[in-house]
C-alpha atoms as a PDB file:
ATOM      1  CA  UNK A   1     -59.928  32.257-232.893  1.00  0.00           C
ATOM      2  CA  UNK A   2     -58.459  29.747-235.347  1.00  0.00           C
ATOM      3  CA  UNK A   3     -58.055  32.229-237.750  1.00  0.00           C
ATOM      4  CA  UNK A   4     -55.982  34.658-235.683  1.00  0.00           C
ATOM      5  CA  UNK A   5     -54.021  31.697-234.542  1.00  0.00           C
ATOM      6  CA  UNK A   6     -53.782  30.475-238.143  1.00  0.00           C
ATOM      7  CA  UNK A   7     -52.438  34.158-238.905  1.00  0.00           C
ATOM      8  CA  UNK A   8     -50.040  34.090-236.188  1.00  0.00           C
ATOM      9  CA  UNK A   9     -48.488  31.293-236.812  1.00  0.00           C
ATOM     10  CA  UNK A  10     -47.743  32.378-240.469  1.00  0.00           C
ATOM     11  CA  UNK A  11     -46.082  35.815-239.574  1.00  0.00           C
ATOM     12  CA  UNK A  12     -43.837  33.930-237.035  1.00  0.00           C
ATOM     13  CA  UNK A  13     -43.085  31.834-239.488  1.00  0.00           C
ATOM     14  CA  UNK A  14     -42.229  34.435-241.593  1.00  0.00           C
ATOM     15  CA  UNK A  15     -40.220  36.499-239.443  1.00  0.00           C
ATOM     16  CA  UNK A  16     -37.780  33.328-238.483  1.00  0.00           C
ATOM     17  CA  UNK A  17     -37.495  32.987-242.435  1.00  0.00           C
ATOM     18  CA  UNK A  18     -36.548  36.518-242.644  1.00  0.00           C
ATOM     19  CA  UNK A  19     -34.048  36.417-239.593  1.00  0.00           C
ATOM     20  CA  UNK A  20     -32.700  33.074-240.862  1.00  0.00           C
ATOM     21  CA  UNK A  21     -32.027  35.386-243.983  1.00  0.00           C
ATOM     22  CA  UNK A  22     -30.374  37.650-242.295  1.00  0.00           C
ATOM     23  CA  UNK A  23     -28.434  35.302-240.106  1.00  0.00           C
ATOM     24  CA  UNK A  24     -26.993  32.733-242.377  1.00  0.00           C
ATOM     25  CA  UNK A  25     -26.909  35.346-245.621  1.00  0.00           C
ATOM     26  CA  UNK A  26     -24.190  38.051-246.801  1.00  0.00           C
ATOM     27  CA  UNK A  27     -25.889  41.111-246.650  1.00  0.00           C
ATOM     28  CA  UNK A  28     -29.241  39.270-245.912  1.00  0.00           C
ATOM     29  CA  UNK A  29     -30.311  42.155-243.948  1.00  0.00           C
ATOM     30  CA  UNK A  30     -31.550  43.841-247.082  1.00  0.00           C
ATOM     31  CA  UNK A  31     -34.834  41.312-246.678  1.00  0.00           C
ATOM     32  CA  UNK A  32     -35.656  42.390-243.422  1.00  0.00           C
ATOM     33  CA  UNK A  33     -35.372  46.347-244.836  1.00  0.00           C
ATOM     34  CA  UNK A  34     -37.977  45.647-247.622  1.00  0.00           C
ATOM     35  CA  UNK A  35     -40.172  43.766-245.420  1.00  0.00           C
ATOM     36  CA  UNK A  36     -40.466  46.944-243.065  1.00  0.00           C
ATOM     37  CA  UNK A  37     -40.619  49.196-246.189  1.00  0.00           C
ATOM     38  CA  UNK A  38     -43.794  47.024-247.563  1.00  0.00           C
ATOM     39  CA  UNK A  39     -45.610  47.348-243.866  1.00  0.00           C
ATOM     40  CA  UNK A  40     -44.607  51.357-243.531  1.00  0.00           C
ATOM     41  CA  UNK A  41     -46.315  51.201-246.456  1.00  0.00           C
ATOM     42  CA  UNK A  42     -49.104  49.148-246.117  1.00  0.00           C
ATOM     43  CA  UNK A  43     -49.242  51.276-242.477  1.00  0.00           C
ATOM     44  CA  UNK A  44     -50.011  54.563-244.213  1.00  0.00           C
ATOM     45  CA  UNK A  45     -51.996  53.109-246.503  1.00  0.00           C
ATOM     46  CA  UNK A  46     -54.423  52.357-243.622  1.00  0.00           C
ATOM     47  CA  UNK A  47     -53.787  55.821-241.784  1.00  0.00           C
ATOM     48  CA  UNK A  48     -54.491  57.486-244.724  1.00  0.00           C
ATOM     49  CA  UNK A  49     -58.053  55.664-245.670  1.00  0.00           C
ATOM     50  CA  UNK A  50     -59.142  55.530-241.987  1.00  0.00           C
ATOM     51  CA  UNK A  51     -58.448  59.438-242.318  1.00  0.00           C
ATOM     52  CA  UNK A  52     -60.638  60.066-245.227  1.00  0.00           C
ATOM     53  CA  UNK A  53     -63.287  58.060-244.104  1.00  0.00           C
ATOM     54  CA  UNK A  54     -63.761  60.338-240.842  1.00  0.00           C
ATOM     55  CA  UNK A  55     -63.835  63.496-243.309  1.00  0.00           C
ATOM     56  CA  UNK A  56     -60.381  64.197-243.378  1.00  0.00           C
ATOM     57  CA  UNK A  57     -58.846  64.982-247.078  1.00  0.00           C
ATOM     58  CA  UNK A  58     -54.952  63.550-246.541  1.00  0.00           C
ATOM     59  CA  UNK A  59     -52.904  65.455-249.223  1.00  0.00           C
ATOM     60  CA  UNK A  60     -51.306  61.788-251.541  1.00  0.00           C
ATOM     61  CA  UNK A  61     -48.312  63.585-252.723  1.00  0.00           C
ATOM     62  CA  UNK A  62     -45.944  64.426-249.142  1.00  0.00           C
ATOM     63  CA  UNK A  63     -47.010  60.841-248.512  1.00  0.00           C
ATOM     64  CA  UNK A  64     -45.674  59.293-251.393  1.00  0.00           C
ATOM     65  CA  UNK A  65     -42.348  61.784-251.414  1.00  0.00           C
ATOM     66  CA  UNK A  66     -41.807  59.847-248.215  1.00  0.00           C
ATOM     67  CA  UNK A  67     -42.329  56.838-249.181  1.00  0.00           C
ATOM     68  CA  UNK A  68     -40.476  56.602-251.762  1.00  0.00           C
ATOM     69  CA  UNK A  69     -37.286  58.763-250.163  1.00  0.00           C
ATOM     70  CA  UNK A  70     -37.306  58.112-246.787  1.00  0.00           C
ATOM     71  CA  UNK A  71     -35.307  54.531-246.844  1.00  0.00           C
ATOM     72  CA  UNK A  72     -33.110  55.195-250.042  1.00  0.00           C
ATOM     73  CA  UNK A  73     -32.210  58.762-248.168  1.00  0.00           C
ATOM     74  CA  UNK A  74     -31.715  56.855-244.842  1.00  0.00           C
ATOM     75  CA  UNK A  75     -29.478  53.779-245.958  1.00  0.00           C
ATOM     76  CA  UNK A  76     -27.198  56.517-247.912  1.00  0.00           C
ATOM     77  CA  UNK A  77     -26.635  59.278-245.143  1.00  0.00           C
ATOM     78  CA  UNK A  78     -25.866  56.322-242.652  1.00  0.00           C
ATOM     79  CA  UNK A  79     -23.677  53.995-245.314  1.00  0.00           C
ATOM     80  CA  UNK A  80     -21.653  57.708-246.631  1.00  0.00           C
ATOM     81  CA  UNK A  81     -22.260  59.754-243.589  1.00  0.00           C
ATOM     82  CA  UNK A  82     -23.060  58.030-240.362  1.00  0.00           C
ATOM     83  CA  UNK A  83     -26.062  60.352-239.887  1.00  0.00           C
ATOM     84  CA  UNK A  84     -28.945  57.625-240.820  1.00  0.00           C
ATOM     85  CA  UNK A  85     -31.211  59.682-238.274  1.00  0.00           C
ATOM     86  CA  UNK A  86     -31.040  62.204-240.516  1.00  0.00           C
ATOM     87  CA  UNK A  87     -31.478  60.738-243.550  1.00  0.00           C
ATOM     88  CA  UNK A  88     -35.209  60.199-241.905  1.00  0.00           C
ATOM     89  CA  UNK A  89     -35.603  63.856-240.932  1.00  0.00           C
ATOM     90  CA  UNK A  90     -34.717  64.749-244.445  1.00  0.00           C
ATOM     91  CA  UNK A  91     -37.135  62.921-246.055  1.00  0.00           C
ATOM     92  CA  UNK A  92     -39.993  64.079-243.766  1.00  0.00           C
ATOM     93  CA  UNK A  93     -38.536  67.618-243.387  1.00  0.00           C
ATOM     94  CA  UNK A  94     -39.058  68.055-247.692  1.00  0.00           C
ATOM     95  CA  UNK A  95     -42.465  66.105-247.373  1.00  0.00           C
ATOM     96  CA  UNK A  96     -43.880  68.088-244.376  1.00  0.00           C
ATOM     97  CA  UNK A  97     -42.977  71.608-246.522  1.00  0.00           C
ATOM     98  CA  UNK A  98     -44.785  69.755-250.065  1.00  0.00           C
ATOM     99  CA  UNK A  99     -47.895  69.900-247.531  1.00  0.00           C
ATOM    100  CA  UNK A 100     -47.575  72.569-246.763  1.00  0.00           C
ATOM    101  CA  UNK A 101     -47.226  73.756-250.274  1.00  0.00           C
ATOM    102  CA  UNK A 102     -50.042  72.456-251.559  1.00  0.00           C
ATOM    103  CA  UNK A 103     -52.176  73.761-248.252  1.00  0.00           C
ATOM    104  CA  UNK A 104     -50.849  77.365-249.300  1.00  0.00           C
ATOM    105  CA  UNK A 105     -51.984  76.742-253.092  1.00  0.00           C
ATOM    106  CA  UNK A 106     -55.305  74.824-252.271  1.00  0.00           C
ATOM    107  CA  UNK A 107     -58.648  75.857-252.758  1.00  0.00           C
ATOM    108  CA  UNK A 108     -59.221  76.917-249.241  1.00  0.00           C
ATOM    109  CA  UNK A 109     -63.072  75.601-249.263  1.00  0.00           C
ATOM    110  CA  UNK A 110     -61.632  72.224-250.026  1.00  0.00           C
ATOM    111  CA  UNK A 111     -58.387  71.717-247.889  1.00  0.00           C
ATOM    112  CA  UNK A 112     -58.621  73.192-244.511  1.00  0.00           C
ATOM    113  CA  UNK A 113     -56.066  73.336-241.620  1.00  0.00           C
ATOM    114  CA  UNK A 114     -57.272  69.881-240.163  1.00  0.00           C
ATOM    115  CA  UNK A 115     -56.522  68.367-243.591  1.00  0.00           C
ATOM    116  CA  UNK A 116     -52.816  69.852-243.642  1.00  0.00           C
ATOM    117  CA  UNK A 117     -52.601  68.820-239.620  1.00  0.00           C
ATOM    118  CA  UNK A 118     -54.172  64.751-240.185  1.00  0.00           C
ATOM    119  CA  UNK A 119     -51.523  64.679-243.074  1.00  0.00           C
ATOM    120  CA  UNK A 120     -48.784  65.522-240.880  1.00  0.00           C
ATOM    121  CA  UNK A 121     -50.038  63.569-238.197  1.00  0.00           C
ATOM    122  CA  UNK A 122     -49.977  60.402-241.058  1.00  0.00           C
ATOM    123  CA  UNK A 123     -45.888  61.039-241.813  1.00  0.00           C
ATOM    124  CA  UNK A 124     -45.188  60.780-238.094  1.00  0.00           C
ATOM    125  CA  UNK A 125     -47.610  58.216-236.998  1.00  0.00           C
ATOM    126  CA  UNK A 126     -46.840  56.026-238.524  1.00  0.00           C
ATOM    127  CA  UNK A 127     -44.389  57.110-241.074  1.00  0.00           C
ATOM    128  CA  UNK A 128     -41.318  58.463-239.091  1.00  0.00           C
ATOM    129  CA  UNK A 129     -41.880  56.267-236.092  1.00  0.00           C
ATOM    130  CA  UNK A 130     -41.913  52.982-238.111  1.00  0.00           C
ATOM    131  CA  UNK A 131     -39.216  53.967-240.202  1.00  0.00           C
ATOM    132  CA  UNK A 132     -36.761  54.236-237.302  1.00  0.00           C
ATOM    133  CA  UNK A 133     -37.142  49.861-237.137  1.00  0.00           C
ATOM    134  CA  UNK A 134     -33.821  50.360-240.156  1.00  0.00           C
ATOM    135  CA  UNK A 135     -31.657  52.340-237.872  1.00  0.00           C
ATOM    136  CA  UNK A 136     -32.478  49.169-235.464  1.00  0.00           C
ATOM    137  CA  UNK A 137     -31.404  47.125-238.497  1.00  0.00           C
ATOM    138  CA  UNK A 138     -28.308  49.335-239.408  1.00  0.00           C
ATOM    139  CA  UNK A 139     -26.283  50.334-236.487  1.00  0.00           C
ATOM    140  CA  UNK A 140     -26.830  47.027-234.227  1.00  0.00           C
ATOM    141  CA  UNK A 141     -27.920  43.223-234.981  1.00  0.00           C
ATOM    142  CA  UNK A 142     -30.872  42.570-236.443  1.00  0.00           C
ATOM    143  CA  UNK A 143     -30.972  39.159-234.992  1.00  0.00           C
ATOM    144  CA  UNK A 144     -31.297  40.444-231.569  1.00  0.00           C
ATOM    145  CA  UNK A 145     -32.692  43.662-232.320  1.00  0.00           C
ATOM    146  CA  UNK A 146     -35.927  43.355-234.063  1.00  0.00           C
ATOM    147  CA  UNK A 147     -36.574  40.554-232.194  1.00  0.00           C
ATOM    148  CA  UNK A 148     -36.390  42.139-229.483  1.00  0.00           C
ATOM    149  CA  UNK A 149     -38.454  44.971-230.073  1.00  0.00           C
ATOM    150  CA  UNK A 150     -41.033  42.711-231.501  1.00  0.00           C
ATOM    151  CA  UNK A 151     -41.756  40.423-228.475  1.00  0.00           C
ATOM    152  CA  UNK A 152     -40.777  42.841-225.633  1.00  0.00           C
ATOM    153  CA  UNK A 153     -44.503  44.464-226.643  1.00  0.00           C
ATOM    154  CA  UNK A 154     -45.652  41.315-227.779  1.00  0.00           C
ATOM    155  CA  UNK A 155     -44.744  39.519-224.573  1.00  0.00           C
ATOM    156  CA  UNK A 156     -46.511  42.328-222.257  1.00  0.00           C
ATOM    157  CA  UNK A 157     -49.925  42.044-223.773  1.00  0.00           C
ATOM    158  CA  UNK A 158     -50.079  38.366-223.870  1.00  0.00           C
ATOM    159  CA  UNK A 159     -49.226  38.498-219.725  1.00  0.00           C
ATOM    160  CA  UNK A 160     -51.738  41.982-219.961  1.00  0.00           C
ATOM    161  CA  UNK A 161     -54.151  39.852-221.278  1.00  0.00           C
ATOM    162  CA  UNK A 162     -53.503  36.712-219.536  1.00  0.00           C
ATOM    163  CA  UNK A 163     -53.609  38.682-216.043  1.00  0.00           C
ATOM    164  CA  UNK A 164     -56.666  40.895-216.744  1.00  0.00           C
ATOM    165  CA  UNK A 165     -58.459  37.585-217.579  1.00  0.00           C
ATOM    166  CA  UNK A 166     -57.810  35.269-214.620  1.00  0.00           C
ATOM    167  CA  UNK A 167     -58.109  38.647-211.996  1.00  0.00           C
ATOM    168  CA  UNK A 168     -60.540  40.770-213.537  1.00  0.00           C
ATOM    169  CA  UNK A 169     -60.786  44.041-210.903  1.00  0.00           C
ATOM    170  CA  UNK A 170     -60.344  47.338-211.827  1.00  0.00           C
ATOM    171  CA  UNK A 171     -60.386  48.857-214.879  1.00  0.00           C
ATOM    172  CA  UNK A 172     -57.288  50.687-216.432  1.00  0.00           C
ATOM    173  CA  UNK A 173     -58.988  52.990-218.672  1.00  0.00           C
ATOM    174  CA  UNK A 174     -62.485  52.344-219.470  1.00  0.00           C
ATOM    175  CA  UNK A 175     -62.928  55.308-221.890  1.00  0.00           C
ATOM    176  CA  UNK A 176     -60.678  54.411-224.020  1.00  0.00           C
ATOM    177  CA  UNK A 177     -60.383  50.602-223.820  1.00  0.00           C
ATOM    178  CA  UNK A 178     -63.290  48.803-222.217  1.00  0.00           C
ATOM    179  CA  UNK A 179     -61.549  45.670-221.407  1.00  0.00           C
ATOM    180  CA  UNK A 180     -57.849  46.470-219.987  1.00  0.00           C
ATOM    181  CA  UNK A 181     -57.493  46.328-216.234  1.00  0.00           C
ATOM    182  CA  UNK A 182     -54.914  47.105-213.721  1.00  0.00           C
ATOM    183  CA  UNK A 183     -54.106  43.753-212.985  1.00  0.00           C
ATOM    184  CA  UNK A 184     -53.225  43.485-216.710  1.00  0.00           C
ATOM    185  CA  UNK A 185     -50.986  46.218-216.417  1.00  0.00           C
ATOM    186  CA  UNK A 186     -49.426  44.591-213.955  1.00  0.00           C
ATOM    187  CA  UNK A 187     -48.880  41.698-215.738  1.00  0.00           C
ATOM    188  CA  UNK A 188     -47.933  43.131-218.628  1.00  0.00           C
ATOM    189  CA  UNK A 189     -44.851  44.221-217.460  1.00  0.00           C
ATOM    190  CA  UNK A 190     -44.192  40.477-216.154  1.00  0.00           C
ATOM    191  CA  UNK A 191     -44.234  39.858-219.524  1.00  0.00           C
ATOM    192  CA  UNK A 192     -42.178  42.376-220.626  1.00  0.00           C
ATOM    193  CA  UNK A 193     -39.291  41.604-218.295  1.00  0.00           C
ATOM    194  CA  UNK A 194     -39.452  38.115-218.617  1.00  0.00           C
ATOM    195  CA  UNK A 195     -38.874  38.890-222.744  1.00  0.00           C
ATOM    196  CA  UNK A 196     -35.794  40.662-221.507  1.00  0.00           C
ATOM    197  CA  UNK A 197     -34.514  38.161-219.566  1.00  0.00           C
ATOM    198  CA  UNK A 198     -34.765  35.744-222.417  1.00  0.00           C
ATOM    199  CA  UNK A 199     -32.633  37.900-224.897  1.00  0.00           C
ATOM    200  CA  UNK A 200     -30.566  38.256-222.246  1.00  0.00           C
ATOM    201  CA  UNK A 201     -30.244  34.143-221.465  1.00  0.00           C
ATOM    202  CA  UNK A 202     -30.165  33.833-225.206  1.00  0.00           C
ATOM    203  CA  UNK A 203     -27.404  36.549-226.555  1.00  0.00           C
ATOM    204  CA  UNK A 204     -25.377  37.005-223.783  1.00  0.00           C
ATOM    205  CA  UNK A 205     -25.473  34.475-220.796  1.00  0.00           C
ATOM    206  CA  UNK A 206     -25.230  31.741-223.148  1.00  0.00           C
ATOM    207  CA  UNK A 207     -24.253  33.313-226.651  1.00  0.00           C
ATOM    208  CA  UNK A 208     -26.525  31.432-228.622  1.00  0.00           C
ATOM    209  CA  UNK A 209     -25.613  33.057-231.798  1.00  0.00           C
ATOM    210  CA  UNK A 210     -22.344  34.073-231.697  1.00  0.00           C
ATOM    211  CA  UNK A 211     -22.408  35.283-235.279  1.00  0.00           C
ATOM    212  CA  UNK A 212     -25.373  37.515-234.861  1.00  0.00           C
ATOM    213  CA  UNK A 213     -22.691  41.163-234.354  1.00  0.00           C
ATOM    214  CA  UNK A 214     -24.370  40.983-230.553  1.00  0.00           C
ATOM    215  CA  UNK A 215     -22.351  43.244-228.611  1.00  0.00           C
ATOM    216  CA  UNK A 216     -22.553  42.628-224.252  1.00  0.00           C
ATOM    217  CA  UNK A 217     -24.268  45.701-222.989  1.00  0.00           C
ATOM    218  CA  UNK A 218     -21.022  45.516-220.351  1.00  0.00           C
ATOM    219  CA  UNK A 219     -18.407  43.636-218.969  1.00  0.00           C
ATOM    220  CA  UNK A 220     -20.197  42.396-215.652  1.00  0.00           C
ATOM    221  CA  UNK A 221     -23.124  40.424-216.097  1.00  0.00           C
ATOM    222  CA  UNK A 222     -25.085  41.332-213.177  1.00  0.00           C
ATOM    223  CA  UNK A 223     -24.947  44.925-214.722  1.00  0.00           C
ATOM    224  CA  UNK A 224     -26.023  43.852-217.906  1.00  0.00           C
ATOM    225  CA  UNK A 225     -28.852  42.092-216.236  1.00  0.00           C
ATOM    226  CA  UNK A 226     -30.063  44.755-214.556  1.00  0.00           C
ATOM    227  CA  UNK A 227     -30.035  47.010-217.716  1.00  0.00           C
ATOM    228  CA  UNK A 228     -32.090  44.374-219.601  1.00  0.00           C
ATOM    229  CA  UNK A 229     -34.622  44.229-216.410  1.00  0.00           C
ATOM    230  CA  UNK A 230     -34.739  47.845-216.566  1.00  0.00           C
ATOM    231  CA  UNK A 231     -35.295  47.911-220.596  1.00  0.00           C
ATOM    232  CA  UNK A 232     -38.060  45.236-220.163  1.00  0.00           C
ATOM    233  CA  UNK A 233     -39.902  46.980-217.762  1.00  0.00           C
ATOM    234  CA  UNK A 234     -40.111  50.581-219.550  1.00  0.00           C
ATOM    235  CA  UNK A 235     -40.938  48.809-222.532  1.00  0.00           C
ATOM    236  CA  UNK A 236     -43.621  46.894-221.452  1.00  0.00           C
ATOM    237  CA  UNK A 237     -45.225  49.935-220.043  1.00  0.00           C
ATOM    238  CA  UNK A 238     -44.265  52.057-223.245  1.00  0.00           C
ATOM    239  CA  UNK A 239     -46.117  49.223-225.309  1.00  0.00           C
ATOM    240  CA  UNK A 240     -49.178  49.124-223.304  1.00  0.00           C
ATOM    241  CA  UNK A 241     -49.586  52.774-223.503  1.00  0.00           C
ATOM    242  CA  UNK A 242     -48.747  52.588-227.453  1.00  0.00           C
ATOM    243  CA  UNK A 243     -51.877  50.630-227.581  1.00  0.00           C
ATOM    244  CA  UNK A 244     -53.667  53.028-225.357  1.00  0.00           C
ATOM    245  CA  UNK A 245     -52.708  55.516-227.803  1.00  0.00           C
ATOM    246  CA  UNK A 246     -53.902  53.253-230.883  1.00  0.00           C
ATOM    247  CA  UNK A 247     -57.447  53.013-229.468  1.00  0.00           C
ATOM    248  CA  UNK A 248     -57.884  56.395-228.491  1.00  0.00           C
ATOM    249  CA  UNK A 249     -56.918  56.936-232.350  1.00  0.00           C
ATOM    250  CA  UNK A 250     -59.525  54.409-233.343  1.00  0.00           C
ATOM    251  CA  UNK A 251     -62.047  55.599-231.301  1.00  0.00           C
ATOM    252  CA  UNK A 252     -61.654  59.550-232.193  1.00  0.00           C
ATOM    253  CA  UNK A 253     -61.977  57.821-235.789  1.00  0.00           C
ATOM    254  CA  UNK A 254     -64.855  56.112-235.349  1.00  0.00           C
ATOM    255  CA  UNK A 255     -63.509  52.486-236.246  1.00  0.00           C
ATOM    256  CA  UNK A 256     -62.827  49.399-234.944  1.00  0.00           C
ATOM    257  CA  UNK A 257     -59.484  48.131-236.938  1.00  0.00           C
ATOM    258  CA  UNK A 258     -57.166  50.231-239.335  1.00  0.00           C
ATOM    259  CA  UNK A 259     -56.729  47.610-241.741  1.00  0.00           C
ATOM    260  CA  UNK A 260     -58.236  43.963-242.128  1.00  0.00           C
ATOM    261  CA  UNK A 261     -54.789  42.314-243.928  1.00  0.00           C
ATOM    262  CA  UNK A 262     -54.689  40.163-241.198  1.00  0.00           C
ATOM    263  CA  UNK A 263     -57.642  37.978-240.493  1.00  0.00           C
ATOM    264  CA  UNK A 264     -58.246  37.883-236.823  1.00  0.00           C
ATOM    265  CA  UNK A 265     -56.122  40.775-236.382  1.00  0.00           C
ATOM    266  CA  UNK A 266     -57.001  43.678-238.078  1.00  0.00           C
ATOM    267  CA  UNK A 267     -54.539  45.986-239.935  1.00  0.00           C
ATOM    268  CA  UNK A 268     -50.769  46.408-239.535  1.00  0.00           C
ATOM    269  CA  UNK A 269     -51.113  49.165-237.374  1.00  0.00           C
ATOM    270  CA  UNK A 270     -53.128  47.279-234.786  1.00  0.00           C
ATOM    271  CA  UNK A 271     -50.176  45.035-234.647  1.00  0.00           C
ATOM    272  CA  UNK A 272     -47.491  47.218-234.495  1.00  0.00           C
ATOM    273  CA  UNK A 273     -48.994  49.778-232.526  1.00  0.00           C
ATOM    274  CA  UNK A 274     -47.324  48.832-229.380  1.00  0.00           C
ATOM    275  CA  UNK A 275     -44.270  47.571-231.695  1.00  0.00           C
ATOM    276  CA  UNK A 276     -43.832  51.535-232.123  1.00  0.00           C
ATOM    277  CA  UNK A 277     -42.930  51.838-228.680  1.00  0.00           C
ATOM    278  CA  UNK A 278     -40.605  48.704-228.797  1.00  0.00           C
ATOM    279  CA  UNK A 279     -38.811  50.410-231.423  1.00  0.00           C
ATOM    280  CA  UNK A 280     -38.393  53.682-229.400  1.00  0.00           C
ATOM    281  CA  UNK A 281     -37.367  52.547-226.029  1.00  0.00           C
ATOM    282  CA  UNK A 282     -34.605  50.114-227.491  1.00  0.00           C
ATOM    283  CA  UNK A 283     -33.388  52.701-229.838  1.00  0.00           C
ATOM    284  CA  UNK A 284     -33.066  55.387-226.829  1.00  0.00           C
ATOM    285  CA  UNK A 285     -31.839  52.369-224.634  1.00  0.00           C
ATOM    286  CA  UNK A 286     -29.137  51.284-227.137  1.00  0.00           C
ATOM    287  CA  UNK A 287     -27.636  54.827-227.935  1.00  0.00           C
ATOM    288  CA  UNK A 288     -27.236  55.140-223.721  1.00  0.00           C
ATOM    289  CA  UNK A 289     -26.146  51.687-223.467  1.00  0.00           C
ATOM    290  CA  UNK A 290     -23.017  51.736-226.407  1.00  0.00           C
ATOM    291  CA  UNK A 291     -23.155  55.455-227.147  1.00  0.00           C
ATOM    292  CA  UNK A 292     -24.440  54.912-231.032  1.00  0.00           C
END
């Protein structure tokens, strides 16, 4: 316990240094960009070792291609073009056909189908879907934004947890993890709302941080309300099913944790598995809400 709180407390820390950054700096979003670079690719790093460990051989190349294009590709087409979106595709579109390349050249008694499959699986999960955290970065603020997506998850297991602790009952899932419950669920989305309703207190009720680029989600406030209730509650039940997902991952694996970076909480991808979903459901939420 003391180390995961010990952890915790430094990668808060970090993340209000890196928000400060990009609050009180010119152009001081570019920290929070590497930052999400270095854990997409610390993040495959772990997909692709928990992969070869359960037999899979991952092909290194179409990862790296990505890795190395994906957020040069993506800050140009949406700086030049407007099309950051598919800057992303572009970069996976050109590593998914390299596999593929190399699966048509390989010896076919050493790469098989499931190899060329697990390596596409890798680019999207988590390649693509953490990538899309810069479009987050670069079409709205990144003070409210990542944030937002961060805690929304983060805020909807604590309550999961807290709930399915103090009420116990039935189980939510027992296959694939032992230890959620229904009343967590529950809870969980408590916790996600009540995230929402903070950004919303925070950003626009009481404009907090006026210089953050926030824009209102409307001009009536018991609209924008409502859309923040509504955003809350489909992301706490996207980011409890984003860690359903991780598990059942982990368990067709054979593993415990992807990673062990951070003590107390395993890899990065058992910390931003339900992140992932964060991501998603504010980047579908804000394109409705302003049209972007």
């Amino acid at each position: 316990m003391l180390k995961r709180t010990i952890t915790a407390v430094f990668l808060i820390a970090l993340l209000i240094g890196l928000f400060a950054l990009s609050y009180f700096v010119e152009h001081g979003n570019i920290f929070l960009d590497l930052f999400i670079l270095l854990l997409l690719t610390g993040a495959v790093r772990e997909m692709y070792f928990c992969m070869q460990e359960a037999g899979f051989k991952l092909f290194r190349l179409p990862l790296a291609i990505f890795l190395l294009t994906c957020y040069p590709v993506m800050y140009l087409m949406e700086h030049f073009a407007g099309q950051g979106y598919l800057g992303i595709l572009m970069s996976f579109a050109v590593s998914a056909f390299a596999a593929l390349v190399i699966f048509t050249f390989a010896d076919p008694e050493r790469n098989t189908p499931k190899d060329l499959f697990a390596t596409m699986f890798v680019l999207v999960y988590p390649g693509v879907l953490i990538s899309l955290a810069w479009m987050l970065i670069q079409r709205y603020s990144a003070v409210y934004a990542i944030p937002f997506a961060i805690f929304m998850p983060v805020g909807a297991d604590t309550f999961a947890y807290w709930f399915g602790s103090m009420i116990g009952g039935r189980k939510l899932c027992p296959s694939i993890s032992p230890k959620k419950t229904v009343a967590g669920f529950v809870g969980g989305l408590f916790g996600g709302m009540l995230v929402a309703v903070i950004m919303f207190l925070l950003f626009e009720q009481f404009e907090l941080f006026p210089n953050a680029g926030y824009v209102p989600f409307t001009d009536a406030t018991w609209k924008s309300a409502l859309i923040y209730l509504a955003i809350g509650l489909v992301g706490a039940v996207a980011g409890q099913l984003g860690d359903l997902a991780a598990s059942r991952i982990k368990r067709s694996l054979g593993i415990k944790d992807f990673g062990k970076i951070f003590p107390g909480h395993g890899g990065i991808m058992d910390r931003f598995d339900s992140i992932i979903a964060g991501i998603i459901v504010l980047l579908v939420s804000f394109t409705v809400v302003y049209g972007v």
